[in-house]
N, C-alpha and C. Protein backbone atom coordinates (compact mmCIF):
# COMPACT_ATOMS: atom_id res chain seq x y z
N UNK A 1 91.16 131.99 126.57
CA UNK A 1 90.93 133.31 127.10
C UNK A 1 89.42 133.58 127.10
N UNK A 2 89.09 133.88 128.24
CA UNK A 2 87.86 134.78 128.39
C UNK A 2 86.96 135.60 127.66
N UNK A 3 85.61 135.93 127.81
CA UNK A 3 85.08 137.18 127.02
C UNK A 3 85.30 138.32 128.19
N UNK A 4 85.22 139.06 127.76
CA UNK A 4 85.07 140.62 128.25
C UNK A 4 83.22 140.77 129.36
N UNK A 5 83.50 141.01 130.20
CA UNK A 5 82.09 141.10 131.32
C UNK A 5 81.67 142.70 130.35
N UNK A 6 79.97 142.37 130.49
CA UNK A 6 79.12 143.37 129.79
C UNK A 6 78.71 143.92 131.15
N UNK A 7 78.60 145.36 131.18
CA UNK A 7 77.77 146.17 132.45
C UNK A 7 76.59 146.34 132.36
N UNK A 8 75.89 146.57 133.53
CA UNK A 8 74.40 146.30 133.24
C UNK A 8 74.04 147.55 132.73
N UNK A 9 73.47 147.57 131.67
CA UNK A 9 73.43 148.80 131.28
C UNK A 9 72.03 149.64 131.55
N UNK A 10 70.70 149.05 132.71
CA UNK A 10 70.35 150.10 133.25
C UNK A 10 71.07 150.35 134.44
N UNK A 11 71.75 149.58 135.26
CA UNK A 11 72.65 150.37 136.00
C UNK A 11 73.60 151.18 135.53
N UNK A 12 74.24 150.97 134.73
CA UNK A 12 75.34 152.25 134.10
C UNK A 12 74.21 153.56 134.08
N UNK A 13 73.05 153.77 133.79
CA UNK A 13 72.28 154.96 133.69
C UNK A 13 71.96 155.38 134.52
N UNK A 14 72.12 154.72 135.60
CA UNK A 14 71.78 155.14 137.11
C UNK A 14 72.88 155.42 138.10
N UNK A 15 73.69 154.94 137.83
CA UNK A 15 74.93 155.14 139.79
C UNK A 15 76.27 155.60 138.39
N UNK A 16 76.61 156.06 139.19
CA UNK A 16 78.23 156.63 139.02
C UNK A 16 79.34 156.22 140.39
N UNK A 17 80.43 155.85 139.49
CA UNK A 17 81.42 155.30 140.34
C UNK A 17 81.88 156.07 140.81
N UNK A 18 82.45 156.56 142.37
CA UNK A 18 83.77 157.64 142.51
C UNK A 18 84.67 156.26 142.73
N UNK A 19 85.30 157.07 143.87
CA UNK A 19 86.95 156.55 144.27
C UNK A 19 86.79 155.22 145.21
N UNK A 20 85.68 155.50 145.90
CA UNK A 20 85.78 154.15 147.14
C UNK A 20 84.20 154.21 147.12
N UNK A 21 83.41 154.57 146.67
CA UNK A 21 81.61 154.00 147.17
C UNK A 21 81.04 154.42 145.47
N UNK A 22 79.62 154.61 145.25
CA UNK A 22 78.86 154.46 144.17
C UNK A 22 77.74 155.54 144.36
N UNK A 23 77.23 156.59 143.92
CA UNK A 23 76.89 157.60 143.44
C UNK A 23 75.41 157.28 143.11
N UNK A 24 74.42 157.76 143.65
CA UNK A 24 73.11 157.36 143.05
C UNK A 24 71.97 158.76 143.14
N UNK A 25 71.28 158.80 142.83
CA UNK A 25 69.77 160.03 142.76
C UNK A 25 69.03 159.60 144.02
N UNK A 26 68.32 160.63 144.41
CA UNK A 26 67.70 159.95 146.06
C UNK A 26 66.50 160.19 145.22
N UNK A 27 65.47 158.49 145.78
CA UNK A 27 64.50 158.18 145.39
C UNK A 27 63.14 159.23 145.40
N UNK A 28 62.14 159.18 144.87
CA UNK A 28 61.10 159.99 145.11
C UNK A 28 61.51 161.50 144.83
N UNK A 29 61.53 161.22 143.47
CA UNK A 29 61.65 163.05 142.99
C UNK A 29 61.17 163.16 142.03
N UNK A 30 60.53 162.28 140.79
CA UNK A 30 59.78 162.05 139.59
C UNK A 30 58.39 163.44 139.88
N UNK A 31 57.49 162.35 140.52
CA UNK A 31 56.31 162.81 140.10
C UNK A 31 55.90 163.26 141.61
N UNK A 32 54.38 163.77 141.74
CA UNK A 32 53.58 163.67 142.76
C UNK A 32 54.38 164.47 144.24
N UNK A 33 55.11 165.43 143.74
CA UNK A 33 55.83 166.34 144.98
C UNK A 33 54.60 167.36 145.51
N UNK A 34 53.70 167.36 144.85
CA UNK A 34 53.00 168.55 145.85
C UNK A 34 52.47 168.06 147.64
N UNK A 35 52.44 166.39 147.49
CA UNK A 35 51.92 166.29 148.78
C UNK A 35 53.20 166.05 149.63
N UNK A 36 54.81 166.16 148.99
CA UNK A 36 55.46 166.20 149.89
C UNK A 36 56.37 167.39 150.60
N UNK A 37 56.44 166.90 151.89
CA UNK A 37 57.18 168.52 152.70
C UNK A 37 57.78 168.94 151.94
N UNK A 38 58.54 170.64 151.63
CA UNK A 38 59.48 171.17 151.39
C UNK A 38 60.81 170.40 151.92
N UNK A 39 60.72 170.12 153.20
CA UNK A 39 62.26 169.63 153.80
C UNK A 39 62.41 168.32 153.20
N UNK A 40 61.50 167.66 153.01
CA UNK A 40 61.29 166.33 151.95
C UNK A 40 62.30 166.54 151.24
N UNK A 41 61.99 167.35 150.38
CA UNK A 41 62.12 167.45 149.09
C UNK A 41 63.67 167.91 148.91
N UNK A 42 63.95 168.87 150.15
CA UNK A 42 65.10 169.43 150.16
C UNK A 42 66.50 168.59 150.13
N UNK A 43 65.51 167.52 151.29
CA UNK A 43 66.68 166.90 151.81
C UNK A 43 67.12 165.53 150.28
N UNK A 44 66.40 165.03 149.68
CA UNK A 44 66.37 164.42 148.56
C UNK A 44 67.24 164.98 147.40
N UNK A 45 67.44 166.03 147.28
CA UNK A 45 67.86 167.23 146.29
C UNK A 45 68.67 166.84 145.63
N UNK A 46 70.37 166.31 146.23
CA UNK A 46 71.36 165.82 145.89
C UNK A 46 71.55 164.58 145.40
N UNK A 47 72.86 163.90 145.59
CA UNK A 47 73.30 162.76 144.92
C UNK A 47 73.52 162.11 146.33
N UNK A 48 73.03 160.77 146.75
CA UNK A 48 74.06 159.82 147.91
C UNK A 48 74.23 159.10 147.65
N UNK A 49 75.34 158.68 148.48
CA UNK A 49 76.20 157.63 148.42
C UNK A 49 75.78 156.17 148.96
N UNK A 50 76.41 155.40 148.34
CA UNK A 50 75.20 153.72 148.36
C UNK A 50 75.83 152.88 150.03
N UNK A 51 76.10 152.10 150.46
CA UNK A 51 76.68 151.41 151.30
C UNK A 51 76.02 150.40 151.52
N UNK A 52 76.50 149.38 152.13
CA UNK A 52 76.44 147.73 152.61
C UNK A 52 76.03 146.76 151.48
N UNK A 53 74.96 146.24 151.54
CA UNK A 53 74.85 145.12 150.71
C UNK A 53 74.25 145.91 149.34
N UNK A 54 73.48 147.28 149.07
CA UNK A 54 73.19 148.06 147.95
C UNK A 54 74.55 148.20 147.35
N UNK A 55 75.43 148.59 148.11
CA UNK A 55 77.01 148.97 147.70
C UNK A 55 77.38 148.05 146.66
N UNK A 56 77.28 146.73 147.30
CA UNK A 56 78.07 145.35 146.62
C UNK A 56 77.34 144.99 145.67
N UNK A 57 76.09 145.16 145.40
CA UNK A 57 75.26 144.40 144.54
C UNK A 57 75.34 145.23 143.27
N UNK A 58 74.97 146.90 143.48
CA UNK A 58 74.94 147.81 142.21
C UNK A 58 77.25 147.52 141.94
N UNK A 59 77.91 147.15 142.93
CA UNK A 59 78.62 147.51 142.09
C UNK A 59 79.58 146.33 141.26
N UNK A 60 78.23 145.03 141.35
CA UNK A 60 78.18 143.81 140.62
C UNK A 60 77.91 143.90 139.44
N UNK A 61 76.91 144.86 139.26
CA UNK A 61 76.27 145.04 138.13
C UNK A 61 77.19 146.45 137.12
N UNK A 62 77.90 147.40 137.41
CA UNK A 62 78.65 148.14 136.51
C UNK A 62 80.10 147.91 136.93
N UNK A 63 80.24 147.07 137.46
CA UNK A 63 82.00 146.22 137.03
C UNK A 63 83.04 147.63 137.21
């Protein structure tokens, strides 16, 4: 019998699983917002959703 697969555990701190895709923070929100647009910023705000080969790879890494 097998060992048990370990998750990557800076990906576990980063994406969240739903039901059918993977959950992530939209990039560029840390630091250095004054030189970017308001709508920038707006549109960044939320959580999106990963797809194609980002999809498959982060969801290699939290199993």
């Amino acid at each position: 019998m097998g060992y048990k697969l370990k998750s990557h555990s800076g990906a576990a701190k980063r994406f969240k699983k739903t039901g059918t895709s993977v959950k992530s923070r939209s990039s560029s929100r840390n630091h250095i917002l004054t030189k970017q647009s308001t709508k920038r910023k707006r549109h960044n705000r939320g959580l999106i959703k990963l797809a194609g080969t980002t999809l498959k790879m982060v969801q290699k890494l939290i199993r």
